[in-house]
N, C-alpha and C. Protein backbone atom coordinates (compact mmCIF):
# COMPACT_ATOMS: atom_id res chain seq x y z
N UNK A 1 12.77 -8.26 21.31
CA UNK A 1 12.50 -8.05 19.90
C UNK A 1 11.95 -6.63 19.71
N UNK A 2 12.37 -5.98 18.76
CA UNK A 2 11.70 -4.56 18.19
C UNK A 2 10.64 -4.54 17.78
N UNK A 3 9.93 -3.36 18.24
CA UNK A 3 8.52 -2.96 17.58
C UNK A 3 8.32 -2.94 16.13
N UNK A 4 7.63 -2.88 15.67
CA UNK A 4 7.55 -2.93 13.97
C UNK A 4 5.82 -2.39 13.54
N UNK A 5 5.96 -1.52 13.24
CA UNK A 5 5.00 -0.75 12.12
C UNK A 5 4.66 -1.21 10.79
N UNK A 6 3.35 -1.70 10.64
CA UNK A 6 3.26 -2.23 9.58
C UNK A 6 1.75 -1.83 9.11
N UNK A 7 2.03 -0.98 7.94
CA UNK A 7 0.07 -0.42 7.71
C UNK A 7 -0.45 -1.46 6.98
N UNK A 8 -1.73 -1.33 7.71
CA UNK A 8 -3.06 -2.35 7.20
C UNK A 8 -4.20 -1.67 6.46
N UNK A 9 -3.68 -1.37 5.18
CA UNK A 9 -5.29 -0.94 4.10
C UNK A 9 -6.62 -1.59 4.44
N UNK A 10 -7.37 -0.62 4.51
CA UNK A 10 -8.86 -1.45 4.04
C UNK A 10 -9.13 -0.73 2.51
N UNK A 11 -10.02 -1.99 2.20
CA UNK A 11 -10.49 -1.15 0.93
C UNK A 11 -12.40 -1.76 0.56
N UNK A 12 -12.61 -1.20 0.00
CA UNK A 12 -14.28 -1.63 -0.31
C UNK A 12 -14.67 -2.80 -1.38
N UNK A 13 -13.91 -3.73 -1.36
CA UNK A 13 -13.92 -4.60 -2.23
C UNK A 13 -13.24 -4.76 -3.34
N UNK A 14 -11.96 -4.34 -3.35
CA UNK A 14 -11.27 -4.50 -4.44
C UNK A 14 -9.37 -4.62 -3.55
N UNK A 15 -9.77 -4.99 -2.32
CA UNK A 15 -8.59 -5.65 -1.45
C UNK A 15 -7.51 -6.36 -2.75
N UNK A 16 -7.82 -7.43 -3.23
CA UNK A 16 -6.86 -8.24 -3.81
C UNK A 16 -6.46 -7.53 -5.69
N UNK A 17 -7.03 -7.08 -5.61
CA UNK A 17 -6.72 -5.78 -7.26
C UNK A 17 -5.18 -5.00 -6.73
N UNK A 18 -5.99 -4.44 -5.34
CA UNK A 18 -4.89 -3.43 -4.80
C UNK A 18 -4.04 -4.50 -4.56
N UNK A 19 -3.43 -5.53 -3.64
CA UNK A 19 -2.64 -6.06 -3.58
C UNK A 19 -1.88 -6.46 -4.73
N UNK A 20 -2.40 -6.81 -5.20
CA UNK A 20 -1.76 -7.59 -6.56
C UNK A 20 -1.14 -6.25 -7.29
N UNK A 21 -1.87 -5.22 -7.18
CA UNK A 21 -1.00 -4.23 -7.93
C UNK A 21 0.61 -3.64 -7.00
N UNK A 22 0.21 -3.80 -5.51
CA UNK A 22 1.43 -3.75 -4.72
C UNK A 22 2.09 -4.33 -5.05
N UNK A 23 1.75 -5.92 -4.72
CA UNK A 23 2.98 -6.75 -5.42
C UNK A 23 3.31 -6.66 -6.53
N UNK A 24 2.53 -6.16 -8.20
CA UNK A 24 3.98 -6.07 -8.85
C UNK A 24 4.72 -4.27 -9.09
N UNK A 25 4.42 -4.04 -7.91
CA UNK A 25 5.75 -2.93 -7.69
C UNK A 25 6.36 -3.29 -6.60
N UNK A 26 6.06 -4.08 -5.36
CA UNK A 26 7.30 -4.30 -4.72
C UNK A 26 7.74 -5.94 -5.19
N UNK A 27 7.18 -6.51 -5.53
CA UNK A 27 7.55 -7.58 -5.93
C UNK A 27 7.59 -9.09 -4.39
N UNK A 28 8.04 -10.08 -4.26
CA UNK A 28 8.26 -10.77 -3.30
C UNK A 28 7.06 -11.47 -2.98
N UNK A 29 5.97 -12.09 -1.65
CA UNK A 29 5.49 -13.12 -1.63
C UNK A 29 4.20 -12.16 -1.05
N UNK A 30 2.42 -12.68 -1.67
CA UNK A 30 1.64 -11.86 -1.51
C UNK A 30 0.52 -13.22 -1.24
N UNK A 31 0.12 -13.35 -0.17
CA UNK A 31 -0.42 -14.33 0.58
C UNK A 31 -2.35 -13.37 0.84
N UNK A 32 -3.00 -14.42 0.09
CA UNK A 32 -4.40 -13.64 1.02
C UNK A 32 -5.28 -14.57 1.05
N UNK A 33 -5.92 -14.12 2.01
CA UNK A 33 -7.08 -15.49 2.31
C UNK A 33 -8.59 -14.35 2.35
N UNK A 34 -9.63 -15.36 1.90
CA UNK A 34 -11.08 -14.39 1.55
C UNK A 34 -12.14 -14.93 2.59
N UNK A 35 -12.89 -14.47 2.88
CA UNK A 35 -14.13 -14.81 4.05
C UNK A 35 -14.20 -16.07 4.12
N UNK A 36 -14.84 -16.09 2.60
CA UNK A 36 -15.09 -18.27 2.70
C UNK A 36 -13.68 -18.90 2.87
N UNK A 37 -12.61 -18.49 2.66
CA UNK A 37 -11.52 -19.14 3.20
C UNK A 37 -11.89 -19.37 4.60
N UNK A 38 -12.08 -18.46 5.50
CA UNK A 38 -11.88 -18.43 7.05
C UNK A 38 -13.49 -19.16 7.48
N UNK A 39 -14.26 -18.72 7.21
CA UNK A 39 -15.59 -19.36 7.93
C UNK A 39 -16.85 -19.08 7.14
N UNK A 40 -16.67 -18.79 5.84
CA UNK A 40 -17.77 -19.09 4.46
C UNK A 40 -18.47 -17.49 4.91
N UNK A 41 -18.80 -17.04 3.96
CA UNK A 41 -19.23 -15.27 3.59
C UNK A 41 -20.77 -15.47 4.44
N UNK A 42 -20.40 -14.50 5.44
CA UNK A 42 -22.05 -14.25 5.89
C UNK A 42 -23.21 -13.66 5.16
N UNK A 43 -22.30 -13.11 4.25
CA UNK A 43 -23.72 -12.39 3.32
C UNK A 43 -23.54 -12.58 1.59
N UNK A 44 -24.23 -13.31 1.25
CA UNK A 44 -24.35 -13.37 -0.40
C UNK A 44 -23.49 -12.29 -1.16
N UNK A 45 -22.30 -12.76 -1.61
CA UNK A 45 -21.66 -11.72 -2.30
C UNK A 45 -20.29 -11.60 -1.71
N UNK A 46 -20.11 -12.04 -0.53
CA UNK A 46 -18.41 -11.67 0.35
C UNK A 46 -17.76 -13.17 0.15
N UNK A 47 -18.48 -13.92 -0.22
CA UNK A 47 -16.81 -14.80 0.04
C UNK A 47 -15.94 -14.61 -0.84
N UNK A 48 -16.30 -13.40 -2.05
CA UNK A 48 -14.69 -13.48 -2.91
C UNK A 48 -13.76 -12.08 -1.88
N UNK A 49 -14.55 -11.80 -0.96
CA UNK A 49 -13.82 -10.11 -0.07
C UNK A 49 -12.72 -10.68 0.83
N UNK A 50 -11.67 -9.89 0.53
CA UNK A 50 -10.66 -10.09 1.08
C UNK A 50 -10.50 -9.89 2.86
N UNK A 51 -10.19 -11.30 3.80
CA UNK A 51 -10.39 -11.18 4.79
C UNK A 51 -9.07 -10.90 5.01
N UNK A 52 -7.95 -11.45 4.88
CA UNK A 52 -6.87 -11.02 5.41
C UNK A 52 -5.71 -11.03 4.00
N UNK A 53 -4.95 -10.38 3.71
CA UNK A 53 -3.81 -10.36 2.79
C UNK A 53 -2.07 -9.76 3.47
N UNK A 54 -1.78 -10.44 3.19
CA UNK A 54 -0.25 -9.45 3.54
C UNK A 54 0.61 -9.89 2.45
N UNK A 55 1.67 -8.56 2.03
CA UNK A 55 2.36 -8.37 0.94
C UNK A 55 4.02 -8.30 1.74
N UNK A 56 4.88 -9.61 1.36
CA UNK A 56 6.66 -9.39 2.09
C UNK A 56 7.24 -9.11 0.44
N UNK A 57 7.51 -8.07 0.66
CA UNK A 57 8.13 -7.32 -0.79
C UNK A 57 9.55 -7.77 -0.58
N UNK A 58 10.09 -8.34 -1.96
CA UNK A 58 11.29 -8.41 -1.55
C UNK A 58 12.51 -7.20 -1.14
N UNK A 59 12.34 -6.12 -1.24
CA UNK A 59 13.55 -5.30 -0.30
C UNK A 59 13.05 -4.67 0.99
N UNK A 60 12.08 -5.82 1.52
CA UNK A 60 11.89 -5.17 2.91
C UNK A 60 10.32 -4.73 3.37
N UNK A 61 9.74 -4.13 2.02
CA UNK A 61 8.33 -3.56 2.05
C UNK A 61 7.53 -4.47 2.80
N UNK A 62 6.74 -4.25 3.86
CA UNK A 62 5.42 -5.24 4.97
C UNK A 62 4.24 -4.41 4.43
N UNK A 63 3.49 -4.88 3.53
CA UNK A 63 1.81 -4.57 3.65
C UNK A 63 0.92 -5.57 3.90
N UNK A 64 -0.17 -5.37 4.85
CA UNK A 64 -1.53 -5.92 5.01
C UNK A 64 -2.60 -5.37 4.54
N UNK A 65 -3.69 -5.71 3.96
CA UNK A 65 -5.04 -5.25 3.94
C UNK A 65 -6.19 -6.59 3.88
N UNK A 66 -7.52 -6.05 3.80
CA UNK A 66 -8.52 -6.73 3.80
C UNK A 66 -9.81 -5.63 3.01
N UNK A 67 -10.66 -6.26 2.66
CA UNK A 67 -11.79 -5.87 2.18
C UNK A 67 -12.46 -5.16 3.36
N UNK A 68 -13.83 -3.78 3.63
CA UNK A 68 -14.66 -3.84 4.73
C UNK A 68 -15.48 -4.69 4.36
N UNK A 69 -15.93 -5.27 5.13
CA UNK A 69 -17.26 -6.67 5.31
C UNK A 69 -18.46 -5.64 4.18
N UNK A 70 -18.58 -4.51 4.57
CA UNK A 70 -19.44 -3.40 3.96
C UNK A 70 -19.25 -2.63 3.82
N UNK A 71 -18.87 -2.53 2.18
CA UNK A 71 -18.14 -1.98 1.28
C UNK A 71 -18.48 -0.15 1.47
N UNK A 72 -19.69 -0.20 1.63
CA UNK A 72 -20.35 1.40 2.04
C UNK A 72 -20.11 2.45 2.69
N UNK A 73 -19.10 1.42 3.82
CA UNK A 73 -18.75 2.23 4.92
C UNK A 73 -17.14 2.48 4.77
N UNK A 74 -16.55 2.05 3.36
CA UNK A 74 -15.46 2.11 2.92
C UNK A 74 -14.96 3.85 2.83
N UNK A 75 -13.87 4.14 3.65
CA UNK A 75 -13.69 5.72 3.24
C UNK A 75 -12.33 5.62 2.49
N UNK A 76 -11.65 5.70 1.25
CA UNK A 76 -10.57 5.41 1.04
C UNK A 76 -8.86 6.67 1.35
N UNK A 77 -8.34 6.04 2.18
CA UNK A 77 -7.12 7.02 2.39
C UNK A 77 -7.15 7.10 3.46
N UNK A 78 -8.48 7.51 4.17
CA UNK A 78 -8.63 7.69 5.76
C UNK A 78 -7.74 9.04 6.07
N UNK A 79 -7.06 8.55 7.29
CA UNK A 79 -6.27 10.17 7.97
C UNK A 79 -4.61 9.41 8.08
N UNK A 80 -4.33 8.61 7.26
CA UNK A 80 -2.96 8.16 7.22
C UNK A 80 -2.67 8.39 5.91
N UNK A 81 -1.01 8.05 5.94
CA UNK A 81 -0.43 8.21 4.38
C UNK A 81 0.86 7.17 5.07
N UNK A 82 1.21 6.34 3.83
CA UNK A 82 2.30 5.13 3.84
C UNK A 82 3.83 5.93 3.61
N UNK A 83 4.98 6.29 4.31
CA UNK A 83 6.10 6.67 3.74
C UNK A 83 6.89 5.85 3.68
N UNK A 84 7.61 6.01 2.13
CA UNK A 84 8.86 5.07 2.17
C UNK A 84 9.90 6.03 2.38
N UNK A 85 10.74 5.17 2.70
CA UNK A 85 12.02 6.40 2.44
C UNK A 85 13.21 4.94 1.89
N UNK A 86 14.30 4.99 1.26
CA UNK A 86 15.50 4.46 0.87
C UNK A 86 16.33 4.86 -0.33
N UNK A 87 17.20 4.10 -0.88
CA UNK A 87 17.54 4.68 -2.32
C UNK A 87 17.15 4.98 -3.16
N UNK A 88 17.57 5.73 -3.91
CA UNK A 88 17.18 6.56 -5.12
C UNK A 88 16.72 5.22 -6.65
N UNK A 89 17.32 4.43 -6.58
CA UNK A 89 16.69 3.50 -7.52
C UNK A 89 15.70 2.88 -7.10
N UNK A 90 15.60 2.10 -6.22
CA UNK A 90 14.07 1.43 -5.35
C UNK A 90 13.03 2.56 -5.72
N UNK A 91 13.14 3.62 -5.23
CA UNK A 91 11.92 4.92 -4.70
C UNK A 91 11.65 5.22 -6.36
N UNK A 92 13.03 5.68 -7.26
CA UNK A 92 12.57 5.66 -8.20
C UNK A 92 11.22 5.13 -9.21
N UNK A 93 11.43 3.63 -8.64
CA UNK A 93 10.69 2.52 -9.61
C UNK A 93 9.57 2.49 -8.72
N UNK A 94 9.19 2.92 -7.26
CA UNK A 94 7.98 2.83 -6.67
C UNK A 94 7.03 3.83 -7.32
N UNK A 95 7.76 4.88 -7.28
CA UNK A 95 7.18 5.93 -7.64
C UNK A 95 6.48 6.20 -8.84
N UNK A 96 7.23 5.40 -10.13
CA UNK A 96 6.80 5.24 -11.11
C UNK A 96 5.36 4.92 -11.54
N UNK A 97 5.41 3.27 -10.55
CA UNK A 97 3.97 2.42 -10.54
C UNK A 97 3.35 3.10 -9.47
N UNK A 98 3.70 3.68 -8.15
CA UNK A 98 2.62 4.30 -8.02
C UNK A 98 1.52 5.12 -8.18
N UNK A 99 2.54 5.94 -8.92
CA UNK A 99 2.13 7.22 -9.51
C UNK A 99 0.72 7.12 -10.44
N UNK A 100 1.52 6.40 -11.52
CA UNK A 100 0.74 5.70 -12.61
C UNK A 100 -0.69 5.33 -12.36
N UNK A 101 -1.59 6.45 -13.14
CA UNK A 101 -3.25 6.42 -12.83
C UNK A 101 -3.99 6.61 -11.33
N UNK A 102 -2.93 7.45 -10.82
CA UNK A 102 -3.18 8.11 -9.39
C UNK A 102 -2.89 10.12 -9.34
N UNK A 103 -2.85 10.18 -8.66
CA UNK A 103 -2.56 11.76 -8.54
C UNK A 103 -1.41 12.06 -7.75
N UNK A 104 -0.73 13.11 -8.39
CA UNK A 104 0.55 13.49 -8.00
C UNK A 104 0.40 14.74 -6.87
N UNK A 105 0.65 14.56 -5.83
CA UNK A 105 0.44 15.84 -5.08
C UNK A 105 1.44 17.00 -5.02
N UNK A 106 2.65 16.02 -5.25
CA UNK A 106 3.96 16.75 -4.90
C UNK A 106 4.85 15.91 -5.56
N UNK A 107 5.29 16.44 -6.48
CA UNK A 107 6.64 15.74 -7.84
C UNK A 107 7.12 15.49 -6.88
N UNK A 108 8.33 14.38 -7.31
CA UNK A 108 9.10 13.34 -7.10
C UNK A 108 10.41 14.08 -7.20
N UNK A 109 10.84 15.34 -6.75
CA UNK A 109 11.94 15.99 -6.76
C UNK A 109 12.65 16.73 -5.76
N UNK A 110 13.78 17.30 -6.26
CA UNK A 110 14.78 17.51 -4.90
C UNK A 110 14.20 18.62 -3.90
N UNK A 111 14.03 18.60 -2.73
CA UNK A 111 13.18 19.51 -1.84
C UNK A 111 14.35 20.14 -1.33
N UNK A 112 13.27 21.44 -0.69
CA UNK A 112 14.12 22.07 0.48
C UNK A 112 15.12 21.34 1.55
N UNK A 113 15.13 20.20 1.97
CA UNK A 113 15.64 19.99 2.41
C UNK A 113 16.95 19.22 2.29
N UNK A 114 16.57 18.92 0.62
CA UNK A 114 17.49 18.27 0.23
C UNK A 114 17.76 16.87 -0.27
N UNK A 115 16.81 16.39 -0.12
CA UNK A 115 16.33 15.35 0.09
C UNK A 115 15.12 14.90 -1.52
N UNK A 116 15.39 14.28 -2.33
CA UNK A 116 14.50 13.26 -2.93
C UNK A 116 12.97 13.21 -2.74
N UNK A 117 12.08 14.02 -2.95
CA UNK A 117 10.65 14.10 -1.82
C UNK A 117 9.71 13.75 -3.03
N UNK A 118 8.34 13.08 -2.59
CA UNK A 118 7.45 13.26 -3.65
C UNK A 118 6.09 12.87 -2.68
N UNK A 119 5.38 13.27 -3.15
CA UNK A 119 4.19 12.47 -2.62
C UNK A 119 2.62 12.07 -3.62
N UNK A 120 2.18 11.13 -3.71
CA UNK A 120 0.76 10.76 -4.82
C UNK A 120 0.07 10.00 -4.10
N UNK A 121 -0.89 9.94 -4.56
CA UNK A 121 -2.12 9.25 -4.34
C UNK A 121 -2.19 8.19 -5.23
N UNK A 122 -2.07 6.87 -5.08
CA UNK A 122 -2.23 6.08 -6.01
C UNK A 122 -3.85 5.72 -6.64
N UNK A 123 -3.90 4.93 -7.82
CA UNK A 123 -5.18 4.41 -8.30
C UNK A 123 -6.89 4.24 -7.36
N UNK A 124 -5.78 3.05 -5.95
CA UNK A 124 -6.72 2.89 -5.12
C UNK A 124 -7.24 3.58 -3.84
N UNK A 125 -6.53 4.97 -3.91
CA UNK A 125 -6.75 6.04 -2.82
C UNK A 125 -5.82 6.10 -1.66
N UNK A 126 -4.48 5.14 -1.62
CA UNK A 126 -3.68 5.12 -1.13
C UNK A 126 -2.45 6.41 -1.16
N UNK A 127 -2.69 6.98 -0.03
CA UNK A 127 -1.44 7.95 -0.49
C UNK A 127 -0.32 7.96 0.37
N UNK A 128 1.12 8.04 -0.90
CA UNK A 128 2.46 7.31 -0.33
C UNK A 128 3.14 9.18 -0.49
N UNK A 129 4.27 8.68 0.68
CA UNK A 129 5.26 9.70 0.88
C UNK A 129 6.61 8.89 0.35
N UNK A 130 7.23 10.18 -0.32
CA UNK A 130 8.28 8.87 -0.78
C UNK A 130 9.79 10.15 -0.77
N UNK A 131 10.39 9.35 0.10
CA UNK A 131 11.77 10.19 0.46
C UNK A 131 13.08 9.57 0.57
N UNK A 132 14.05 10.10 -0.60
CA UNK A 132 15.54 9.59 -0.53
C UNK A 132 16.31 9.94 0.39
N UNK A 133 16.20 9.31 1.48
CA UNK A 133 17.47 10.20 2.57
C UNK A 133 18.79 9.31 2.59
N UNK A 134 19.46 9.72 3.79
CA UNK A 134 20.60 8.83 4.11
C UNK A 134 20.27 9.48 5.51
N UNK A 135 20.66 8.61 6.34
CA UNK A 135 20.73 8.94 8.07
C UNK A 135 19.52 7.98 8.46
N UNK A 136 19.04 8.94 9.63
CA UNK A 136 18.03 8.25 10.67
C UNK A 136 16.93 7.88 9.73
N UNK A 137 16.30 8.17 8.39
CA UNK A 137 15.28 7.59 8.03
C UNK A 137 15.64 6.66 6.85
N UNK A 138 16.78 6.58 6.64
CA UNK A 138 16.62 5.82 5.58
C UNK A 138 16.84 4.41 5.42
């Protein structure tokens, strides 16, 4: 069986906001379970924190995240960024909702290379690469 890459957000307590806003831009089945689901909140205030979530978008998209136990130590974005790459209508409509009440780093337009390119920062500090190719990445 093949390896598979699949990013896991943390976020500081607002895990299931962000999900739920994933799912309705990729759309498909968004499953999460919260502390007191798994073994009841160790500290006054976490059993609504998201212990585990994963998002199966229907054209393919895999996201996970969870809440930090302590929200404080939450850094949002970290030293990663999520890339999509596929057709020009999908990326289109990601781009849209991602975009939307986030920051644009780099329009959503045709690059040097030729290629469909954009990159933003969404709402929740998530920042997506988003590229129309055809070939090896798409």
């Amino acid at each position: 069986m093949p390896a598979r890459v699949t990013p896991y957000l943390n976020f500081g307590g607002n895990a299931r906001e962000a999900m739920e806003f994933y799912h309705s831009v990729f759309d498909g089945t968004l499953d999460i379970t919260t502390f007191a689901d798994l073994h009841g909140a160790r500290d006054a205030g976490q059993e609504n924190l998201v212990a585990h979530s994963m998002l199966k978008g229907a054209a393919g998209v895999v996201l996970m995240a969870s809440d930090t136990p302590t929200p404080d130590a939450h850094r949002p974005g970290g030293s990663f960024s999520v890339a999509l790459g596929g057709d020009e209508a999908h990326l289109t409509g990601y781009w849209r909702l991602l975009s939307e009440g986030g920051t644009v780093t780099v329009p959503f337009a045709k690059s040097s290379w030729g290629a469909l390119h954009g990159q933003c920062v969404d709402k929740f500090g998530t920042t997506w690469l988003m590229n129309v190719t055809t070939g090896a990445f798409s």
